[in-house]
Protein backbone atom coordinates (compact mmCIF):
# COMPACT_ATOMS: atom_id res chain seq x y z
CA UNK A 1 -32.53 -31.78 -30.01
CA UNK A 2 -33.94 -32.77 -33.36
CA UNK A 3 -32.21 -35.04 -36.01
CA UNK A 4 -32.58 -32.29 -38.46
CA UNK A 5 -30.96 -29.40 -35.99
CA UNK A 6 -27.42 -28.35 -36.88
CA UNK A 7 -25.14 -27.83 -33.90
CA UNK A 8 -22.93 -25.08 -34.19
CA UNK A 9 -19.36 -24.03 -31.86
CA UNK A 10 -16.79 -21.42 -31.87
CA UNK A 11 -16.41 -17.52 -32.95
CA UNK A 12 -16.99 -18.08 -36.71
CA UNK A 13 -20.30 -19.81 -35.76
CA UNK A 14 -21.41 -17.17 -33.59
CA UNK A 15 -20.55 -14.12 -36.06
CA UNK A 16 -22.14 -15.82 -39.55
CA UNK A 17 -24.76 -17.32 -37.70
CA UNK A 18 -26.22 -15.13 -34.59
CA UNK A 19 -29.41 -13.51 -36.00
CA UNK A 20 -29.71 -11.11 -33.50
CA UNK A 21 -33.01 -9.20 -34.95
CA UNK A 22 -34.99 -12.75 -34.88
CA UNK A 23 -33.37 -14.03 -31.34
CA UNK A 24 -34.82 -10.70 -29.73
CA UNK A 25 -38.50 -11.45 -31.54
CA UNK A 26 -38.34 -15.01 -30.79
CA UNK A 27 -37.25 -14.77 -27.14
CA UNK A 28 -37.69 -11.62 -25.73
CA UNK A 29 -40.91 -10.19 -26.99
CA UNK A 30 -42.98 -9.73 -23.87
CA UNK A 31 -46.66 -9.16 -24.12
CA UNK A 32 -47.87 -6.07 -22.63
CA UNK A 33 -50.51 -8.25 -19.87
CA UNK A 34 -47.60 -9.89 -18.55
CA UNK A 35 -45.88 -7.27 -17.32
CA UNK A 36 -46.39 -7.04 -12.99
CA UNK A 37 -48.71 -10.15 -13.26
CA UNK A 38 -47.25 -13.52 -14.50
CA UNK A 39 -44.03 -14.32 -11.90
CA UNK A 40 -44.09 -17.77 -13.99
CA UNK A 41 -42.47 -15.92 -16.86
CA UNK A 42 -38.80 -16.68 -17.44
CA UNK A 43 -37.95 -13.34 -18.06
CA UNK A 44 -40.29 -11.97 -14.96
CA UNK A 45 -38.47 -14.44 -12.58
CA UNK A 46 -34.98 -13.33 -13.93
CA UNK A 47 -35.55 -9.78 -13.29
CA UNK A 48 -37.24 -10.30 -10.16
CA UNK A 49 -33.85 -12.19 -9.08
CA UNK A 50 -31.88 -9.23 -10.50
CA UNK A 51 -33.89 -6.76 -8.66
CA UNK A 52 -33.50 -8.80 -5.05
CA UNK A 53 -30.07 -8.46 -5.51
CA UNK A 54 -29.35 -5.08 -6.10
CA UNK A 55 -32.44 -3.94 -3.34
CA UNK A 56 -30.10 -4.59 -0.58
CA UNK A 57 -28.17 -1.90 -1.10
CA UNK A 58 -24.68 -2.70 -0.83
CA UNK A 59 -23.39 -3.42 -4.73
CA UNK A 60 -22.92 -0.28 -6.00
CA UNK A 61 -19.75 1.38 -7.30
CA UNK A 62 -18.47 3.38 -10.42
CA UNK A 63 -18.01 1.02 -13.40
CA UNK A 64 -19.96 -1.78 -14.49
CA UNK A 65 -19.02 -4.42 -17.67
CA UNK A 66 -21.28 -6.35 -18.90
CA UNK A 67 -19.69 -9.61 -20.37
CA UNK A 68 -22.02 -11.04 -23.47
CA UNK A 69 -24.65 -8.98 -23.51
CA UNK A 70 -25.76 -10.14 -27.06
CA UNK A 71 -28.68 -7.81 -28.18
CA UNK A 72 -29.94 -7.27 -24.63
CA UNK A 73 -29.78 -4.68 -21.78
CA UNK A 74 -32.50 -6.20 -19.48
CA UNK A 75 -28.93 -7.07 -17.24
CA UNK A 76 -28.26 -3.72 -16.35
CA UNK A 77 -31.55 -2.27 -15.64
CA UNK A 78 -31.36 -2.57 -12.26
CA UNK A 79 -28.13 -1.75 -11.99
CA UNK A 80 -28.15 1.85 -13.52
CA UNK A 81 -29.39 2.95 -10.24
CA UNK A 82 -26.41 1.70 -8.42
CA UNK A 83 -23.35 1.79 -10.74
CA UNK A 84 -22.43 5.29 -12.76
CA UNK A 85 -21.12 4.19 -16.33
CA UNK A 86 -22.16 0.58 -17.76
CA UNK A 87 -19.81 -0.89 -20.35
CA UNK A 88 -21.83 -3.38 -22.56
CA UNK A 89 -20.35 -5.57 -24.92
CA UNK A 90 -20.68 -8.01 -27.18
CA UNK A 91 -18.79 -10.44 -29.79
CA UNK A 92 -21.50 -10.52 -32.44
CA UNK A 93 -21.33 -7.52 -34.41
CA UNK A 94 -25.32 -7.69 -34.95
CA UNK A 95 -25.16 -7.64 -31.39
CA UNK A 96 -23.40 -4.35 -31.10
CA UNK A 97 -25.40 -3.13 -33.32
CA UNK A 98 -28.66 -4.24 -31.78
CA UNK A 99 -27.43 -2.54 -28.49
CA UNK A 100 -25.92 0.81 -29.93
CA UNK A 101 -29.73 1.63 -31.55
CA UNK A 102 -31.26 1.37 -28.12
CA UNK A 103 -28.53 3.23 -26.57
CA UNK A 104 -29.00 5.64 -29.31
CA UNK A 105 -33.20 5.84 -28.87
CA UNK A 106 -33.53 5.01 -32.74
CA UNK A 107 -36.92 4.43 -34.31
CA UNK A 108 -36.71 1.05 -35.18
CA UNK A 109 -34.55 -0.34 -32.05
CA UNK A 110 -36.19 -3.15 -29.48
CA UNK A 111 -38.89 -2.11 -27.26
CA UNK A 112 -37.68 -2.77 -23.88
CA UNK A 113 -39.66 -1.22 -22.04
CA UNK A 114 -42.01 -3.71 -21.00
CA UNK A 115 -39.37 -5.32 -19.21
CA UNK A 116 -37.62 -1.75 -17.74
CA UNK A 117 -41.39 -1.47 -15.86
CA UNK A 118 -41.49 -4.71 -14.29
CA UNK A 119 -38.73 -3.48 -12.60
CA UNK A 120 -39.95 -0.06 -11.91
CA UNK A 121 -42.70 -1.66 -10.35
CA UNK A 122 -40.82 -4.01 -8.04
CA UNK A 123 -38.72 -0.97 -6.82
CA UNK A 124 -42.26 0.94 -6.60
CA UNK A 125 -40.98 4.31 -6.30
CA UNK A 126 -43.07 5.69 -9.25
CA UNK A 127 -40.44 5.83 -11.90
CA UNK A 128 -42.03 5.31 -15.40
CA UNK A 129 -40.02 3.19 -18.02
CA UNK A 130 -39.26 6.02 -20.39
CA UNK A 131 -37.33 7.96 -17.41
CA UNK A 132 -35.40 4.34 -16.38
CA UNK A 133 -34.20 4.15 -20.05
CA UNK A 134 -33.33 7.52 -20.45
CA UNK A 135 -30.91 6.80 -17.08
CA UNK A 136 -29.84 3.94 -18.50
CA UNK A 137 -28.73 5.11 -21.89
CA UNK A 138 -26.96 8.14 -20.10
CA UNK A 139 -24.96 5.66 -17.77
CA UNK A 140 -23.90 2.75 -20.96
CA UNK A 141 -20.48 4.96 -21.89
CA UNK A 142 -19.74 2.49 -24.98
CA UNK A 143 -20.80 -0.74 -26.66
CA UNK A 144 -17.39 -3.04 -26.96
CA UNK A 145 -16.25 -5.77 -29.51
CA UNK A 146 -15.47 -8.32 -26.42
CA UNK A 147 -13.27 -11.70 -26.60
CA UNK A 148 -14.23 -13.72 -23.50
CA UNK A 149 -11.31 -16.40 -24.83
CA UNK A 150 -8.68 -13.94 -25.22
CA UNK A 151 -6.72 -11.59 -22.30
CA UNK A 152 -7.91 -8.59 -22.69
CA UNK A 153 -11.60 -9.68 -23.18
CA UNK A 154 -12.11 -5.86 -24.13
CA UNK A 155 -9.28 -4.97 -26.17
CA UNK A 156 -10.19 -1.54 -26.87
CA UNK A 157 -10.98 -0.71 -22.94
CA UNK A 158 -7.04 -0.74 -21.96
CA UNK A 159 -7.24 -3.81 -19.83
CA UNK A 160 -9.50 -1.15 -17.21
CA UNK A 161 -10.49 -2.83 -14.06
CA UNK A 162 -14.26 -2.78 -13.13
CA UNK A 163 -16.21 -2.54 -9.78
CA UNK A 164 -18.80 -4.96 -10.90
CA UNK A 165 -18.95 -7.60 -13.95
CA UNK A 166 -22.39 -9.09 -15.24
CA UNK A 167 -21.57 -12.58 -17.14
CA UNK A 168 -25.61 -13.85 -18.00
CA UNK A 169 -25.44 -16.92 -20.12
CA UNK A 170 -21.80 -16.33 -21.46
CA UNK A 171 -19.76 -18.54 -19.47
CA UNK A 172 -20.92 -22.10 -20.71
CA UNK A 173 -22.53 -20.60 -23.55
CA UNK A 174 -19.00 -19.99 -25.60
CA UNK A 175 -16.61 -22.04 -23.66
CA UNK A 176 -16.02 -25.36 -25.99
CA UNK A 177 -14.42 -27.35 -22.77
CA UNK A 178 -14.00 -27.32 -19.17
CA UNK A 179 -10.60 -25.86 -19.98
CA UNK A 180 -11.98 -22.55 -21.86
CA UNK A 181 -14.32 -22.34 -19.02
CA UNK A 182 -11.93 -21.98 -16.50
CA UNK A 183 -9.90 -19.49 -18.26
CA UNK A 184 -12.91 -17.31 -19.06
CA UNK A 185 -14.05 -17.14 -15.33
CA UNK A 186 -10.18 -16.83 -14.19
CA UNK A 187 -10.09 -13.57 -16.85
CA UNK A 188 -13.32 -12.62 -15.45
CA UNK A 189 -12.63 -11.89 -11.71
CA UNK A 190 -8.83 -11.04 -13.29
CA UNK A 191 -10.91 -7.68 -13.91
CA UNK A 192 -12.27 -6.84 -11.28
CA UNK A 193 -11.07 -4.63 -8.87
CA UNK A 194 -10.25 -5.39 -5.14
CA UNK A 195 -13.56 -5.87 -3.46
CA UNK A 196 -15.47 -5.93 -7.25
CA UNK A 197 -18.55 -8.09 -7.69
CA UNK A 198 -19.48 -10.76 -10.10
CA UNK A 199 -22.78 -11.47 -10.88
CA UNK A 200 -23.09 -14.58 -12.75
CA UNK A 201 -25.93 -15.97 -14.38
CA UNK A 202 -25.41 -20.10 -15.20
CA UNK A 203 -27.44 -22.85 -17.52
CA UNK A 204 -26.62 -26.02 -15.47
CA UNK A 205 -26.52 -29.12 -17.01
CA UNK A 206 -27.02 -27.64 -20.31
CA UNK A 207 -25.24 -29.00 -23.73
CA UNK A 208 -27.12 -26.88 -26.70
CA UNK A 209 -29.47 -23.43 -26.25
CA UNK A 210 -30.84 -22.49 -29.49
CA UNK A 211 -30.85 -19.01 -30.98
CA UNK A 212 -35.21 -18.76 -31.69
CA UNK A 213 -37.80 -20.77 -32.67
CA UNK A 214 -37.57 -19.95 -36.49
CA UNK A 215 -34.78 -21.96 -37.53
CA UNK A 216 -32.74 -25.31 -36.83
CA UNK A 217 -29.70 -23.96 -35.38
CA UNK A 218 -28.38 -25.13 -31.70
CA UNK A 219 -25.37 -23.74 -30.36
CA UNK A 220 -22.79 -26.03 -28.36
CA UNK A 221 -22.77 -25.08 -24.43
CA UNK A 222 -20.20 -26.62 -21.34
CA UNK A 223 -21.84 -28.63 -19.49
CA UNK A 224 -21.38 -27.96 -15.75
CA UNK A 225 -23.30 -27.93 -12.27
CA UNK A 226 -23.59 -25.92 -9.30
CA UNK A 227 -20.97 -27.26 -7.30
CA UNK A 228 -18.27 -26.96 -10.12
CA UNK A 229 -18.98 -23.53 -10.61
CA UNK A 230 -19.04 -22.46 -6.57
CA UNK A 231 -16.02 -24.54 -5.90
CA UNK A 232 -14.38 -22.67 -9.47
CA UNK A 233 -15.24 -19.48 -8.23
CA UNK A 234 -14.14 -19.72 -4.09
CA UNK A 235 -10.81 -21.60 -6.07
CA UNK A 236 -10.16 -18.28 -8.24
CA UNK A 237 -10.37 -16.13 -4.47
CA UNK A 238 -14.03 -15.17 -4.86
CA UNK A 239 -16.49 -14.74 -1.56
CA UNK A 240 -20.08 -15.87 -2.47
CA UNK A 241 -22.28 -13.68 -1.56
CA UNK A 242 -25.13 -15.05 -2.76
CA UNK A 243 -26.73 -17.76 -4.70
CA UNK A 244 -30.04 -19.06 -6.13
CA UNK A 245 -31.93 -21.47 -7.97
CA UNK A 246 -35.00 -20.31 -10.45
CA UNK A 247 -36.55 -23.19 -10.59
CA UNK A 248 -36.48 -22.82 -14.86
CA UNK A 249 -35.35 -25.80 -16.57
CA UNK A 250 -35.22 -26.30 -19.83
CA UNK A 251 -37.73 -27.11 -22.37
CA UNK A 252 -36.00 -29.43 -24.73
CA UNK A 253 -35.86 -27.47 -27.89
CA UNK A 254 -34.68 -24.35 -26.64
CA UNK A 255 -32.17 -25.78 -24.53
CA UNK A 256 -31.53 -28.78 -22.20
CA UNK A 257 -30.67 -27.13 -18.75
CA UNK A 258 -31.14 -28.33 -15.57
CA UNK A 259 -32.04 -25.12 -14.32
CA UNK A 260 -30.72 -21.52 -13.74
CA UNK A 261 -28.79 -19.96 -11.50
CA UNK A 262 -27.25 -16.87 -9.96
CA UNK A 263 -24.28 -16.63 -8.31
CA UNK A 264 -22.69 -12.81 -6.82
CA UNK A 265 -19.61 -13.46 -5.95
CA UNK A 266 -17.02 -10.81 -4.21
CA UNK A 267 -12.96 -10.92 -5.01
């Protein structure tokens, strides 16, 4: 981190601060030549990891939350084949609003569809990434205020249990000690139902991310490692199911991780 950067914790932070229109143009603008061609793109190796996962056939289910989503629904593209309604949520209110005009196909919402055909082509069965997001937008039944430090997370869901729960950068991201980050896994599998997957998506060894590369901000992270997090989640009465390193450390600026990695873990 710089001298100059200001380093920011907690909700208020978060909600004054979060620019979600600039964090989508800073870090999730993906050039068209990319797309089925670089696999040494951050985003390309995520989504590749996303797609092994769900290719082997056996998550699938009714109801999907996704935890955090922040502006983004590159999380549940693979996942709208295999799940039937996706809750997405978010504390930011930019967020939300972010994610309700691409569920809503408005004019001037991000264009994600450069990442919806990378994995359209790794499935290869000829699907074209206007019919994937019109799936997609039919399956995402509502865009939530969510609370990952308070019980319920989702106040306005009625405390509903969930077959499957996508946490991507969440879980250290907003948890200001180890103490908050137990509690916010603990809630997490809380709401899942017998037999319910997590898919978890971890910045090891990381103490700041920053929100884009137009401004000074840095936002406060837990730092943890892999074997704190398996031995957290087989403690809680989780089965892994899976796990994997990306091999995508940190820059620096951006952030100071380790590396990545995703965990699927079964209650």
């Amino acid at each position: 981190m710089s001298s100059t950067d200001v380093f920011l914790a907690g909700a208020d932070a978060y909600n004054n601060k979060f620019d979600a229109e600039q964090y989508l143009k800073d870090c999730y603008q993906l050039d068209q030549d990319v797309v089925g061609k670089d696999s040494k793109n951050w985003m390309v190796k995520w989504l590749t990891q996303i797609h092994k996962v769900f290719a082997k056939g056996n998550l699938k289910g009714k109801k999907l939350l996704e935890l955090g989503a922040g502006p983004c629904i590159y999380a549940t593209i693979s996942a709208s084949k295999h799940y039937d309604e996706i809750v997405t949520s978010d504390y930011v209110k930019g967020n939300r609003e972010q994610l309700t005009k691409w569920r809503n196909n408005d004019h001037d919402c991000f264009d994600w569809n450069p990442h919806i055909q990378i994995v359209c082509d790794l499935e290869g069965n000829g699907e074209t990434a206007e019919e994937r997001a019109k799936t997609l937008r039919e399956r995402i039944v509502d865009v939530a205020f969510c609370d990952a430090l308070k019980d319920p997370m989702l106040p306005s869901r009625n405390g509903e249990k969930y077959d499957a729960i996508v946490a991507f950068g969440v879980v250290e991201e907003v948890a200001p000690d180890r103490n908050s980050w137990l509690q916010i896994l603990a809630c997490i599998v809380k709401y899942l139902n017998p037999g319910g997957v997590l898919l978890l998506g971890n910045s090891l060894g990381s103490t700041f991310y920053r929100r884009g590369a137009s401004n000074n901000r840095a936002f406060a992270c837990y730092k943890t490692d892999r074997d704190e997090v398996i031995s957290t989640l087989e403690i809680l009465g989780t089965t892994i199911l899976y796990e994997s390193m990306l091999d995508l450390p940190g820059d620096g600026y951006f952030n100071d991780r380790t590396d990545k990695m995703f965990v699927v873990a079964q209650k």
